[in-house]
C-alpha atoms as a PDB file:
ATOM      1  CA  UNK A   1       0.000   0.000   0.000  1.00  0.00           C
ATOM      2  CA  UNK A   2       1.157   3.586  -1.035  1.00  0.00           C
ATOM      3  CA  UNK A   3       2.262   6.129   1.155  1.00  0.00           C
ATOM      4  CA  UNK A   4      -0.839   7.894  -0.113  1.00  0.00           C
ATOM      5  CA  UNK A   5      -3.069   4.989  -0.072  1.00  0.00           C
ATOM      6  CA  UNK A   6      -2.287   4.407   3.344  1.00  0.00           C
ATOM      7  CA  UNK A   7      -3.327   7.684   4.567  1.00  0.00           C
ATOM      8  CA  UNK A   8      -6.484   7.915   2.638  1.00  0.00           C
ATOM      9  CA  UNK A   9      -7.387   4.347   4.107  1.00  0.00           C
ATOM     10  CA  UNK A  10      -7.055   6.293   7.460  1.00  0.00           C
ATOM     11  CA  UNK A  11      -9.335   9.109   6.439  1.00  0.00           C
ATOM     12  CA  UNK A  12     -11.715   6.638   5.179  1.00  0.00           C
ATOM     13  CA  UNK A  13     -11.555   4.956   8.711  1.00  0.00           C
ATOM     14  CA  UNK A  14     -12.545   8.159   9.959  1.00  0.00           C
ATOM     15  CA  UNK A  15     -15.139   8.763   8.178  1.00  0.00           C
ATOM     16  CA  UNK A  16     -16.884   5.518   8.888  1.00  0.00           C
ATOM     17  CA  UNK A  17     -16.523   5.654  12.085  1.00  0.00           C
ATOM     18  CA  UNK A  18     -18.464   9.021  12.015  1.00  0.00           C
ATOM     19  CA  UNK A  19     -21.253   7.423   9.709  1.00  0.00           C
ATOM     20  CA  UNK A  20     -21.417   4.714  12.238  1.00  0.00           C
ATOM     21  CA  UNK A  21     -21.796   7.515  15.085  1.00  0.00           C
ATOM     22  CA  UNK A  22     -24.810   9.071  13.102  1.00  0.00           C
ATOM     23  CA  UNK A  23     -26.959   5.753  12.877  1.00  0.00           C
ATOM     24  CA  UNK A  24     -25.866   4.593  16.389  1.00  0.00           C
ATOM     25  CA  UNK A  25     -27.441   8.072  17.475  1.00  0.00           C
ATOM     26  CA  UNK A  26     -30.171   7.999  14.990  1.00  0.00           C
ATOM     27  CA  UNK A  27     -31.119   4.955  16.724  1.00  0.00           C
ATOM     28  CA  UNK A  28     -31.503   5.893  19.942  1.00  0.00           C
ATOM     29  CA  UNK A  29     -33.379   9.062  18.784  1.00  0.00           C
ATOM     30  CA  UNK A  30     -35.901   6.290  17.178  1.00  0.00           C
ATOM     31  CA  UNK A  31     -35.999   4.668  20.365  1.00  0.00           C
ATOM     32  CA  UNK A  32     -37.017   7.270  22.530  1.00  0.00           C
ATOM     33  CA  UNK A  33     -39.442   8.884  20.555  1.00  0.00           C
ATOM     34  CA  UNK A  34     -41.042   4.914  20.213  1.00  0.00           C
ATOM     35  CA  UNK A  35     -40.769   5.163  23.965  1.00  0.00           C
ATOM     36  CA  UNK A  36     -42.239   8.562  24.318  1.00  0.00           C
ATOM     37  CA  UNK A  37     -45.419   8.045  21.713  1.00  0.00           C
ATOM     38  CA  UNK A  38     -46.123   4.283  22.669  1.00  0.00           C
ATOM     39  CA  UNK A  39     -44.978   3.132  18.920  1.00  0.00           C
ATOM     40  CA  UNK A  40     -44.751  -0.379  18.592  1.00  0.00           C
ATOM     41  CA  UNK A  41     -44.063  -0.209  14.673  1.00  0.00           C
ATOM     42  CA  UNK A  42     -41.421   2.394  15.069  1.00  0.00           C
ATOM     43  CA  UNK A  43     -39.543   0.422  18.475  1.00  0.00           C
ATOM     44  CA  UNK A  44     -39.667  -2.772  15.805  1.00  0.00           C
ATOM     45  CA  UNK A  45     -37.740  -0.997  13.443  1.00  0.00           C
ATOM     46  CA  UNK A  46     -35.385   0.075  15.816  1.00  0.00           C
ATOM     47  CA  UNK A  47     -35.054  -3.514  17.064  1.00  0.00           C
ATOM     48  CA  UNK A  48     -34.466  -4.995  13.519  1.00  0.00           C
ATOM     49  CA  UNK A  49     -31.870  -2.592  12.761  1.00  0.00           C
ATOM     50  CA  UNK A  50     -29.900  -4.040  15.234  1.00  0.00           C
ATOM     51  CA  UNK A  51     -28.035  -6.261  12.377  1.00  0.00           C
ATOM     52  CA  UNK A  52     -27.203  -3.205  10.244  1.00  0.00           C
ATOM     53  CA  UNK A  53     -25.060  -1.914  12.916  1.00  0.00           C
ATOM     54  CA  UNK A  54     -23.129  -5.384  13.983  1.00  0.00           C
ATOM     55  CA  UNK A  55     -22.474  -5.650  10.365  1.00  0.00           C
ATOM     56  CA  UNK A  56     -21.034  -2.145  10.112  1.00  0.00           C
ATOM     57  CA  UNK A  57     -19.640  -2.657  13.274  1.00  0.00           C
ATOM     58  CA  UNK A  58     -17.461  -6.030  11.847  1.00  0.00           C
ATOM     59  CA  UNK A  59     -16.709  -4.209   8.974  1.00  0.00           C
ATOM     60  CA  UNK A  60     -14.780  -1.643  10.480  1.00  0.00           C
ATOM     61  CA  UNK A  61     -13.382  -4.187  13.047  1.00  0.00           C
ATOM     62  CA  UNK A  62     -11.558  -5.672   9.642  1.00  0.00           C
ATOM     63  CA  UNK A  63     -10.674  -2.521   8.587  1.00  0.00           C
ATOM     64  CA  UNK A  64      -8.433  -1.841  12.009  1.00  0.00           C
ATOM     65  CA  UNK A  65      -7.042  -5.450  11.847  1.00  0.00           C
ATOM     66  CA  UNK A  66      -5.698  -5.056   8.300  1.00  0.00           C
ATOM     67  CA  UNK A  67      -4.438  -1.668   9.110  1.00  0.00           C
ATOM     68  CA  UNK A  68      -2.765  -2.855  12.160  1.00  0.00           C
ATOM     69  CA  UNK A  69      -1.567  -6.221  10.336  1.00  0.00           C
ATOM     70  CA  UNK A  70      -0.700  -4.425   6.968  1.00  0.00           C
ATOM     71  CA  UNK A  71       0.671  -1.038   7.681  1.00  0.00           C
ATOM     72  CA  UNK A  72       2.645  -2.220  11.663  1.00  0.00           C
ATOM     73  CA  UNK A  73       1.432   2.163  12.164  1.00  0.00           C
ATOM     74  CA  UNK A  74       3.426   3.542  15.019  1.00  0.00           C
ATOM     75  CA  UNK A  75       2.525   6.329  17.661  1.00  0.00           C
ATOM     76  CA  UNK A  76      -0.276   8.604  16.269  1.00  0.00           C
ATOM     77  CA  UNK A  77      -1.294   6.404  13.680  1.00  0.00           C
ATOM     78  CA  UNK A  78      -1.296   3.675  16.052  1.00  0.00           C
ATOM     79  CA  UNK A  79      -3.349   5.277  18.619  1.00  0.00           C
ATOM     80  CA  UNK A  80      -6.242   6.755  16.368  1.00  0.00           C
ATOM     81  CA  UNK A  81      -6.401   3.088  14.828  1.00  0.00           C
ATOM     82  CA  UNK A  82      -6.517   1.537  18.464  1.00  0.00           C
ATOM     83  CA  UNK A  83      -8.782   4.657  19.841  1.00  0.00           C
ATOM     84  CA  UNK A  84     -11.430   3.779  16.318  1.00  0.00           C
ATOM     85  CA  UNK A  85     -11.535   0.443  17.235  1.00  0.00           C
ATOM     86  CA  UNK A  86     -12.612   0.430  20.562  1.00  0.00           C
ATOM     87  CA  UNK A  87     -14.905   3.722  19.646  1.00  0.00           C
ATOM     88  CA  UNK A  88     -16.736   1.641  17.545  1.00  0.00           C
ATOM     89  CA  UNK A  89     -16.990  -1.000  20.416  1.00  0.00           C
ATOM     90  CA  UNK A  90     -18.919   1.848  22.427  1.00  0.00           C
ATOM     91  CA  UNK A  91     -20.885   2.895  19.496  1.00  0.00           C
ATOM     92  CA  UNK A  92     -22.128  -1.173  18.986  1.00  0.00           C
ATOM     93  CA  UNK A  93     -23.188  -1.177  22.967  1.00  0.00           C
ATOM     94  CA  UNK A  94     -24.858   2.180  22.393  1.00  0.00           C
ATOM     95  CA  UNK A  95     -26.607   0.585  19.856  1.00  0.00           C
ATOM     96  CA  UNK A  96     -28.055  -2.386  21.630  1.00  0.00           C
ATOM     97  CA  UNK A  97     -29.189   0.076  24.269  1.00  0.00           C
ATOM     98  CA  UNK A  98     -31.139   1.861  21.776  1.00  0.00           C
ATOM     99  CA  UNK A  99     -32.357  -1.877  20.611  1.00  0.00           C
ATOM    100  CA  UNK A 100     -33.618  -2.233  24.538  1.00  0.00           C
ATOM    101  CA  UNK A 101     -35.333   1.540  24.305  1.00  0.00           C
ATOM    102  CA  UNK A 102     -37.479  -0.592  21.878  1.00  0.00           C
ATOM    103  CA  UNK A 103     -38.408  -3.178  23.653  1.00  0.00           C
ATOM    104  CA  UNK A 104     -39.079  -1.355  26.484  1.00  0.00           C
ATOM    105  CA  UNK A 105     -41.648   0.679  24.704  1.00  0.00           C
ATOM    106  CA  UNK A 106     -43.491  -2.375  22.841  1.00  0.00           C
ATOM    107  CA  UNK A 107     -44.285  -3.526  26.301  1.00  0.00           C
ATOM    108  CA  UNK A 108     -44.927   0.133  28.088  1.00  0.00           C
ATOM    109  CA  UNK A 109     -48.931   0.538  27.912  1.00  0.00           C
ATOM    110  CA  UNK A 110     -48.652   3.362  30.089  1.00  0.00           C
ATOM    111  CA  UNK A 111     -46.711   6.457  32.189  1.00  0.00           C
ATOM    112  CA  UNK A 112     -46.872   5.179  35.671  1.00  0.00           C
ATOM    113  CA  UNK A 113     -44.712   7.908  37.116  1.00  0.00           C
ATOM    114  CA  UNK A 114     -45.357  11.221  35.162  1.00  0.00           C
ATOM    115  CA  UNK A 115     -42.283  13.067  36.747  1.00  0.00           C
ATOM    116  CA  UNK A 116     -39.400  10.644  35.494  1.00  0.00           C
ATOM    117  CA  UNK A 117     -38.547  12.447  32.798  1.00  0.00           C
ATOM    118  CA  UNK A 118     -37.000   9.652  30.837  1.00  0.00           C
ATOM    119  CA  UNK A 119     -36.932  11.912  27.582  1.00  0.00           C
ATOM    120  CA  UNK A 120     -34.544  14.631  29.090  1.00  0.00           C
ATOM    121  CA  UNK A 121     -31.937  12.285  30.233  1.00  0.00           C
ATOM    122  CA  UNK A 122     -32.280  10.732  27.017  1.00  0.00           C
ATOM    123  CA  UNK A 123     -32.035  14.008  25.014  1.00  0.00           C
ATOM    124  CA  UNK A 124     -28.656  14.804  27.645  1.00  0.00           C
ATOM    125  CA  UNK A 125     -27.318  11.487  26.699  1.00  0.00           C
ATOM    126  CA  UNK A 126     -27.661  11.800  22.814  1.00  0.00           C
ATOM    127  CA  UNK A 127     -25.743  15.235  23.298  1.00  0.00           C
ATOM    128  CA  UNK A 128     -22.902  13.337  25.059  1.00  0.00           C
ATOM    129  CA  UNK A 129     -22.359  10.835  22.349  1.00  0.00           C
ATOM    130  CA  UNK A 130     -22.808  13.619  19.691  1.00  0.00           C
ATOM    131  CA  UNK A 131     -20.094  16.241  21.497  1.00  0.00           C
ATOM    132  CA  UNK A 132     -17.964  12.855  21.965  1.00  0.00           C
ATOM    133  CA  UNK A 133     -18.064  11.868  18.184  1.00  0.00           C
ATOM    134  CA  UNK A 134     -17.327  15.410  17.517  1.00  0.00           C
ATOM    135  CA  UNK A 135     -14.304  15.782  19.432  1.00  0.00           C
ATOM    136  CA  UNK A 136     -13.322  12.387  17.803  1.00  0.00           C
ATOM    137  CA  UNK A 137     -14.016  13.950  14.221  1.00  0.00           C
ATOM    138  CA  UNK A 138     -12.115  17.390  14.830  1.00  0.00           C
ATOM    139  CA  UNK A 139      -9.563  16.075  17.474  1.00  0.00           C
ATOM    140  CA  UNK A 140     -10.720  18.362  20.052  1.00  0.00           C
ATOM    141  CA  UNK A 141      -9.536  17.820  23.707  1.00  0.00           C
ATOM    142  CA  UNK A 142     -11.276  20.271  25.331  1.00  0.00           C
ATOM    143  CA  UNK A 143     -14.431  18.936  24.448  1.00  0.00           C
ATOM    144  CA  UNK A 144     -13.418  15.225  25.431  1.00  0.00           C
ATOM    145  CA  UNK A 145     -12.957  17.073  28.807  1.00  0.00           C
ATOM    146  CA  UNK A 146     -16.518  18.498  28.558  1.00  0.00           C
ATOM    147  CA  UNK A 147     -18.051  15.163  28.279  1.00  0.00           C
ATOM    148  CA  UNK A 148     -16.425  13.381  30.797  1.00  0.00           C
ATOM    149  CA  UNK A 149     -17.200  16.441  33.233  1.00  0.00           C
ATOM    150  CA  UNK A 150     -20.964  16.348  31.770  1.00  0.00           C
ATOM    151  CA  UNK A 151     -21.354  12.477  33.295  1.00  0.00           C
ATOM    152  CA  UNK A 152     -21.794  14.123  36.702  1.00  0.00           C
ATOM    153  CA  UNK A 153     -24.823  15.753  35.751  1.00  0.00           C
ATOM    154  CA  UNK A 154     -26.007  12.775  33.936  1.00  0.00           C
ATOM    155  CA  UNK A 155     -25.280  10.333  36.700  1.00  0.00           C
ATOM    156  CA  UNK A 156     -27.388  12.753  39.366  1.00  0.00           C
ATOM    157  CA  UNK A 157     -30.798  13.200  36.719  1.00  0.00           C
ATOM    158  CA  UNK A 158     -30.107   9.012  36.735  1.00  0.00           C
ATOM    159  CA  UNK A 159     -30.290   9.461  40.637  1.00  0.00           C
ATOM    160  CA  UNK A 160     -33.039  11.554  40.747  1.00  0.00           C
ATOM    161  CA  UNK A 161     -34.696   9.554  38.278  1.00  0.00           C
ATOM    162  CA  UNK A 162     -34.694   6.330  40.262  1.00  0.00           C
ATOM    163  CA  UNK A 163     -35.355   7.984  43.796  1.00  0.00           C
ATOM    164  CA  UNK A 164     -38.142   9.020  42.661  1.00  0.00           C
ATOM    165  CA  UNK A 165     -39.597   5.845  41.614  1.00  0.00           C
ATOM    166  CA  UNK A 166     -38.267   4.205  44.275  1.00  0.00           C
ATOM    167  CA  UNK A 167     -40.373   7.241  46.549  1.00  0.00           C
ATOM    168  CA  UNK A 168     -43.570   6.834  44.977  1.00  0.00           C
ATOM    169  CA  UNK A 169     -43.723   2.810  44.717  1.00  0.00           C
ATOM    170  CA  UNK A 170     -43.402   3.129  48.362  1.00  0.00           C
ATOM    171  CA  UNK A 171     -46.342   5.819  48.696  1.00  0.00           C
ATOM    172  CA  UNK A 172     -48.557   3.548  46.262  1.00  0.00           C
ATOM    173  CA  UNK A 173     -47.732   0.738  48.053  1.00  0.00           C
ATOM    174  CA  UNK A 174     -48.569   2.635  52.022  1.00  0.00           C
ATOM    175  CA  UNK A 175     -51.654   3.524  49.994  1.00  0.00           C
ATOM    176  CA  UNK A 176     -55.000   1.887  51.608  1.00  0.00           C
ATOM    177  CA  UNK A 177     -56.885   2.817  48.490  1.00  0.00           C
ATOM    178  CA  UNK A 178     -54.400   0.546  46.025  1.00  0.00           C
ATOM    179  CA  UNK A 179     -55.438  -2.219  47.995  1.00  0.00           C
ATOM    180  CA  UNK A 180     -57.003  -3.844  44.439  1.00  0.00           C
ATOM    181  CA  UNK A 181     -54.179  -2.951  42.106  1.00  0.00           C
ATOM    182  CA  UNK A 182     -52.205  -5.328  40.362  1.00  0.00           C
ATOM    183  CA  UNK A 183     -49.118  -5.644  42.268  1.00  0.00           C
ATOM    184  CA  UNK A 184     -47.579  -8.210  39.655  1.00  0.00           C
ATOM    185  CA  UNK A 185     -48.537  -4.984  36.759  1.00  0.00           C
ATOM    186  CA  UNK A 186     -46.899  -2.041  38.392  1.00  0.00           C
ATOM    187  CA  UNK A 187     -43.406  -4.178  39.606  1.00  0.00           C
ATOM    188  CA  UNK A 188     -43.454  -4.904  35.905  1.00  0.00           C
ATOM    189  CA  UNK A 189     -43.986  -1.185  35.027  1.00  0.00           C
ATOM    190  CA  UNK A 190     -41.492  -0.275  37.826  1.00  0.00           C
ATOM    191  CA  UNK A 191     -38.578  -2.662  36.574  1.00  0.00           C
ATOM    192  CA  UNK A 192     -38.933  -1.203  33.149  1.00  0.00           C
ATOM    193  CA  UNK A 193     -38.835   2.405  33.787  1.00  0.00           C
ATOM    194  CA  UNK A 194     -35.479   1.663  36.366  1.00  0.00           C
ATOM    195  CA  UNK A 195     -33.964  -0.255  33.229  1.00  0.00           C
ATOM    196  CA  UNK A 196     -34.851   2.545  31.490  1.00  0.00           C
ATOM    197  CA  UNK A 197     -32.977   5.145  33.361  1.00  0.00           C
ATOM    198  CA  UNK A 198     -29.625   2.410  33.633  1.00  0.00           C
ATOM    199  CA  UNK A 199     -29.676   1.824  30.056  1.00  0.00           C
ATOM    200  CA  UNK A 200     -29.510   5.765  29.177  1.00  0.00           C
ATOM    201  CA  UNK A 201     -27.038   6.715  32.027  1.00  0.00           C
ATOM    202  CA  UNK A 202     -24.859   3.448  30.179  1.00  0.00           C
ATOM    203  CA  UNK A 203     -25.512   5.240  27.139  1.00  0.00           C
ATOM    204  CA  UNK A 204     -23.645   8.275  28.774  1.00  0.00           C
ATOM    205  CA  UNK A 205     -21.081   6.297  29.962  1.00  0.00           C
ATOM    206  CA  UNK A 206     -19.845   4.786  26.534  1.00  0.00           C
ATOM    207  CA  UNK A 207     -19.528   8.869  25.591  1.00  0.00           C
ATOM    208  CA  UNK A 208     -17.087   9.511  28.419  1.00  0.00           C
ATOM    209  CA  UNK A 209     -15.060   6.100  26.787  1.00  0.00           C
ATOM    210  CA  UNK A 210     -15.286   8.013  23.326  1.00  0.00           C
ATOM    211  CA  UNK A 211     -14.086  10.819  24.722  1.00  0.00           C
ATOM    212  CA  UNK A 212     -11.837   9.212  26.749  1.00  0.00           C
ATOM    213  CA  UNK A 213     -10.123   7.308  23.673  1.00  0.00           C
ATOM    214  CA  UNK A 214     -10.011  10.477  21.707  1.00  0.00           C
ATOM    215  CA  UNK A 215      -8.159  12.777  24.494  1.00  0.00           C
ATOM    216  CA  UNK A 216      -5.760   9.359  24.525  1.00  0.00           C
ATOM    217  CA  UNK A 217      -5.576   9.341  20.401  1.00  0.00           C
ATOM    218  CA  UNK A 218      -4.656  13.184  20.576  1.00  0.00           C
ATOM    219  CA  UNK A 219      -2.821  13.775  22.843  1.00  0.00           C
ATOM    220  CA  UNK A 220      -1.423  10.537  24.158  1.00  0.00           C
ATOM    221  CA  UNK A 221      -3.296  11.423  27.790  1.00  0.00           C
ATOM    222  CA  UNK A 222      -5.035   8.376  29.316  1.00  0.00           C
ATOM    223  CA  UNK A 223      -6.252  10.478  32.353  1.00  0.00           C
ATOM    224  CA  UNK A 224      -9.758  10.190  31.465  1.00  0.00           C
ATOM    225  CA  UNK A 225      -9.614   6.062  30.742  1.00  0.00           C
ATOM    226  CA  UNK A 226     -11.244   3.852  33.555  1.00  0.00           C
END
């Protein structure tokens, strides 16, 4: 491979990886709004384009291997090949959260708790991933230290989130007038909406390790890597 073949097989990388970004996150868009609206036909087609990403997602796993077997790349070229590949190892698990968003609304029939507002963390989370992928695309540090500092904020709405289920289950529960509700029905509910709120603040957390791998392809700085 040419010197300049080589390099434009490195943009290209790039540029995938980006693409793959922009599904991942139009994904989990799809999801919530399935969750938000009750729409089983749009949380199916979020489900079934699962596949679509694991193939993109091997694809570009082949393309690192053959640039690490073919081209032996040394210091920056190694680390934005090594930072890619695990980036698109976060962007796959994002993705199968956003496959759980839609199963979680095919079987929601209802808000039980009104004041979780699922669809604010999940609009915070989606502008993690996208600051993340854009710090990967322009190289930029200081917003790789944004995100990570961002996944405070994140991790307290998650917090506040779940206490607040938590609260009122209790309340429904000291209730004498819920004596006839389905107990079985609203753990159910409960469960969900909890898995709910963990599968968006993991979303969050697979930002900070794209931001964390980009600050580490940059600038060779693994401060922000668990």
């Amino acid at each position: 491979m040419a010197r300049q073949s080589y390099q434009d097989a490195l943009d290209q990388l790039r540029e995938d990886v980006l693409f793959m970004g922009e599904v991942v996150l139009e994904r989990v868009r799809a999801g919530l709004d399935a969750l938000a609206r009750k729409d089983e036909a749009l949380a199916r087609e979020v489900i079934e384009g699962d596949d679509e990403i694991n193939e993109m997602y091997l694809d570009l796993e082949s393309d690192c291997i053959d640039l690490f077997a073919l081209q032996q790349p040394v210091a920056g070229d190694l680390r934005f090949i090594a930072a890619s590949f695990k980036i698109i190892t976060d962007l796959e698990r994002v993705a199968d959260l956003a496959t759980n968003l839609g199963g979680y609304a095919i079987e929601a029939q209802r808000d039980l708790y009104p004041d979780v507002d699922v669809q604010s963390i999940g609009d915070a989370v989606v502008e993690m991933v996208e600051s993340a992928m854009g710090a990967y695309a322009e190289n930029d540090v200081s917003v790789c230290r944004a995100v990570d500092e961002r996944d405070d904020e994140i991790d307290a709405m998650c917090e506040r989130a779940s206490s607040t289920v938590v609260r009122e289950l209790i309340e429904t529960e000291l209730d004498p007038g819920n004596e006839d509700r389905d107990v079985e029905s609203i753990m159910t509910d409960v469960s969900r909406l909890l898995l709910t709120v963990r599968d968006l603040e993991r979303v969050g957390d697979h930002a900070v390790n794209i931001a964390a791998r980009t600050l580490y392809m940059v600038e060779n700085d693994d401060s922000l890597l668990y």
